[in-house]
Protein backbone atom coordinates (compact mmCIF):
# COMPACT_ATOMS: atom_id res chain seq x y z
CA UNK A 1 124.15 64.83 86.33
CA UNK A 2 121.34 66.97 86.92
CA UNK A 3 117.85 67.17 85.72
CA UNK A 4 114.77 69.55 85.86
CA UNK A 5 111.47 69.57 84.23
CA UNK A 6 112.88 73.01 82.47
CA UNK A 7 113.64 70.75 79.77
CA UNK A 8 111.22 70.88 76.94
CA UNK A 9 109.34 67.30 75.65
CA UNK A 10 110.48 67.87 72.19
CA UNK A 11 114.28 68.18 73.18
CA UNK A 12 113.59 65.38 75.63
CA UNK A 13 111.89 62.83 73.21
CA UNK A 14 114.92 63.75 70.52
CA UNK A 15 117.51 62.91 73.65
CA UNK A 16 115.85 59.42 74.49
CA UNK A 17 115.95 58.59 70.93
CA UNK A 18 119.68 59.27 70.42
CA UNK A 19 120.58 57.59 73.51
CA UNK A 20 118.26 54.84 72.18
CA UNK A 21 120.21 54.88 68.95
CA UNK A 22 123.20 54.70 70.60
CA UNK A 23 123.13 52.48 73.42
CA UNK A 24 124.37 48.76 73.00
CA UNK A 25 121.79 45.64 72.65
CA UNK A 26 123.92 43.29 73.03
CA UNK A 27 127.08 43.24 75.96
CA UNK A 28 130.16 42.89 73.15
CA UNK A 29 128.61 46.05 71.48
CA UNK A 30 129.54 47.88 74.33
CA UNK A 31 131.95 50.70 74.00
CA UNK A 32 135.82 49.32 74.19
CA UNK A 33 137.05 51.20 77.46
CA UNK A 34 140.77 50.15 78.09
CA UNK A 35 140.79 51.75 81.42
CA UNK A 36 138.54 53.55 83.02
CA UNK A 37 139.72 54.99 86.99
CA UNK A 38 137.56 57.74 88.62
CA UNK A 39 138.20 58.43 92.26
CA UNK A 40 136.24 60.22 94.47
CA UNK A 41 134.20 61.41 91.47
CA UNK A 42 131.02 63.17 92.73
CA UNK A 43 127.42 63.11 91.26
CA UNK A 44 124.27 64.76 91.91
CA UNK A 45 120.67 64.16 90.55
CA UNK A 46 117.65 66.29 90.79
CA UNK A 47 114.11 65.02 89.43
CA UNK A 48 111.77 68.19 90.74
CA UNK A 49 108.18 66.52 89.67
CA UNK A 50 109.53 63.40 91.47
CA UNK A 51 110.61 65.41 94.49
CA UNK A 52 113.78 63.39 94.17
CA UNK A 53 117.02 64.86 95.09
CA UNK A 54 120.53 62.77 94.97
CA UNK A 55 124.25 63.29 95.48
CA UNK A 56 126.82 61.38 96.34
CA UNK A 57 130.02 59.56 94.84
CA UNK A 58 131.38 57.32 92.14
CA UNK A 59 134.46 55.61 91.43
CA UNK A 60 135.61 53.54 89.38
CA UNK A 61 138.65 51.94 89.79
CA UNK A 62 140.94 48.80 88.98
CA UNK A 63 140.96 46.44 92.13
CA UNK A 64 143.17 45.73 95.07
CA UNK A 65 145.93 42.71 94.89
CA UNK A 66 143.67 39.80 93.67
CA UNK A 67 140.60 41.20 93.44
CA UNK A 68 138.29 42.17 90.30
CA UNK A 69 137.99 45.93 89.09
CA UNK A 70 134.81 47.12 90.55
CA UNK A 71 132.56 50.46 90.20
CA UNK A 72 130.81 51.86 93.15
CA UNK A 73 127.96 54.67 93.66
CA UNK A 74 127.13 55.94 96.81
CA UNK A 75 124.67 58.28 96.76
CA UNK A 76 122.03 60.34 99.64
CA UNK A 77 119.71 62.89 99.80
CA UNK A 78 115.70 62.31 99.86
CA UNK A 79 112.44 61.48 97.76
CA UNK A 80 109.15 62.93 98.85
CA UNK A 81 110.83 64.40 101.87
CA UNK A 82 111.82 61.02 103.20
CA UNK A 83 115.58 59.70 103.38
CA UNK A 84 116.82 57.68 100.81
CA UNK A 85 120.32 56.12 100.51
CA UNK A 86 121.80 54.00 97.27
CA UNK A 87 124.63 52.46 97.72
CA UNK A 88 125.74 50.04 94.34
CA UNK A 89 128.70 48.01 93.72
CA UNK A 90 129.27 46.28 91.05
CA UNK A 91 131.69 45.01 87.83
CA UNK A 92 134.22 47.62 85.78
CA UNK A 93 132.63 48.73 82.74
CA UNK A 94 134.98 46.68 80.91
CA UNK A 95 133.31 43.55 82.63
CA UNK A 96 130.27 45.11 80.84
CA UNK A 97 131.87 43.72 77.55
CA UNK A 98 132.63 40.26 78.44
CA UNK A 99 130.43 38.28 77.78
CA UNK A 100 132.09 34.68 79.35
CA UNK A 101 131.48 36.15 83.02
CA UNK A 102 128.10 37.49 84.39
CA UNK A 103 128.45 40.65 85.63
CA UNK A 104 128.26 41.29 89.37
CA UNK A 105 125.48 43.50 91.32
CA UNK A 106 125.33 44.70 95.16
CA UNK A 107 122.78 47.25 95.53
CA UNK A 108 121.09 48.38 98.48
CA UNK A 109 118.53 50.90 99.08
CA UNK A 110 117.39 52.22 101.94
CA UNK A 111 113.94 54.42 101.81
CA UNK A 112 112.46 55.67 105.62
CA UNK A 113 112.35 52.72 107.20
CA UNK A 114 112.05 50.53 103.96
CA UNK A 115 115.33 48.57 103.27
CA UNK A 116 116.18 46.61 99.73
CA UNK A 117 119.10 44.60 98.66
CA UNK A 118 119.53 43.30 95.22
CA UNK A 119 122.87 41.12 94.96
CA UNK A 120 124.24 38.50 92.88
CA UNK A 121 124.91 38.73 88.74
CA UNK A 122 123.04 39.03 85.63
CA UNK A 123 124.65 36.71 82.55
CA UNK A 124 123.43 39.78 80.24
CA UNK A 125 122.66 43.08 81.95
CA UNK A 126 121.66 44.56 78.74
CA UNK A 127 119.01 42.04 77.57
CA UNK A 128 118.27 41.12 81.62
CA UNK A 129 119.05 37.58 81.24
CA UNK A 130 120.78 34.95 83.24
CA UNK A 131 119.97 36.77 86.19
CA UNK A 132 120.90 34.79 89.41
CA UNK A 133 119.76 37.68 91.73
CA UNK A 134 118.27 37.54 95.58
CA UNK A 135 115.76 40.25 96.38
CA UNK A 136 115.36 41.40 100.27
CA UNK A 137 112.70 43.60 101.84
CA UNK A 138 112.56 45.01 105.02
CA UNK A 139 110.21 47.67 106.25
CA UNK A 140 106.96 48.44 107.97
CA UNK A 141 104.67 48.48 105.19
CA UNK A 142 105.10 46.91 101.82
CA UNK A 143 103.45 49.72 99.50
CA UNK A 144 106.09 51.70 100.78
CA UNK A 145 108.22 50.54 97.66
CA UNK A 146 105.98 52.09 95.71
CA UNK A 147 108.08 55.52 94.98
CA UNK A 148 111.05 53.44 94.88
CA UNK A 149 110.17 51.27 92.45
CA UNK A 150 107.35 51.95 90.85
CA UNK A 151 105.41 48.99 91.41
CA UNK A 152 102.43 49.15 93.41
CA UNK A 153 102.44 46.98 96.66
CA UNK A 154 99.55 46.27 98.89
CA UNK A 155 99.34 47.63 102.26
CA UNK A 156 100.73 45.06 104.49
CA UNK A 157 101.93 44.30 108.51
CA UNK A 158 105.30 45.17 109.08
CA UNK A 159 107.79 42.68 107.23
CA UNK A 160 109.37 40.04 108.61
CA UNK A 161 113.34 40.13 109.44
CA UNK A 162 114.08 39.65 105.73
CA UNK A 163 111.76 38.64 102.81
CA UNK A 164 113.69 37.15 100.16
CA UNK A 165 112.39 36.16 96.22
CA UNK A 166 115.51 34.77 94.26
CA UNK A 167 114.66 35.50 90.33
């Protein structure tokens, strides 16, 4: 999957609304996928006006003996010249669908010297409820998550060994 700023807003703002159209509000309306297995599958992601470049794997795959089917991304590369690594693990896309289980997530992100980990499950990924989900910083400055996530974070001392906000 790649991406430049080549593409034009019209063609863009006709793209987001078909995917709008098209993607599921609720988990059953998600596509029926009877089995889905990608290994070593590899995926790449450019955002130019970002400075954000990605690449990495993807697999999905049914589990080992006793264990769930899982999908995994591992991706590096950098963002604004820094290193960033995503690594993501988390429930088949036909645990998307069910909707008696919540469905699994183990991200972490590393940024410079920033580190977050998201893990636990959300009871509805697609309407982001139920979520039973620890959040953990590390790093020396907290507005350094700021070109991660987006959110603005005030200038702080260097974190602590972990800070965690369950949510």
């Amino acid at each position: 999957m790649t991406t430049t700023s080549r593409i034009g807003a019209r063609r863009k703002a006709r793209l987001l609304t078909a995917v709008k159209q098209v993607a599921p509000q609720q988990r059953h309306e998600t596509p029926l996928i009877g089995r889905l297995e990608i290994i070593d599958g590899h995926v790449g992601y450019i955002d130019q006006k970002r400075k954000l470049e990605l690449s990495g794997t993807v697999s999905a795959a049914t589990g080992q003996a006793g264990t769930e089917p899982e999908a995994r991304l591992s991706l590096n590369g950098t963002l604004e010249g820094q290193k960033l690594a995503v690594t993501f693990v988390g429930g088949s896309a036909l645990m998307l669908r069910q909707t008696d289980q919540p469905y699994p997530v183990d991200l972490e992100v590393s940024y410079g010297e920033t580190r977050l980990t998201l893990k636990g499950t959300i009871q509805d990924p697609f309407q982001y409820q139920g979520a039973d989900l620890s959040l953990a910083l590390l790093g020396p400055d907290l507005s350094d998550i700021f070109l991660l996530m987006g959110i603005p974070g005030p200038p702080t001392p260097p974190l602590p060994d972990q800070r965690q906000a369950a949510f």
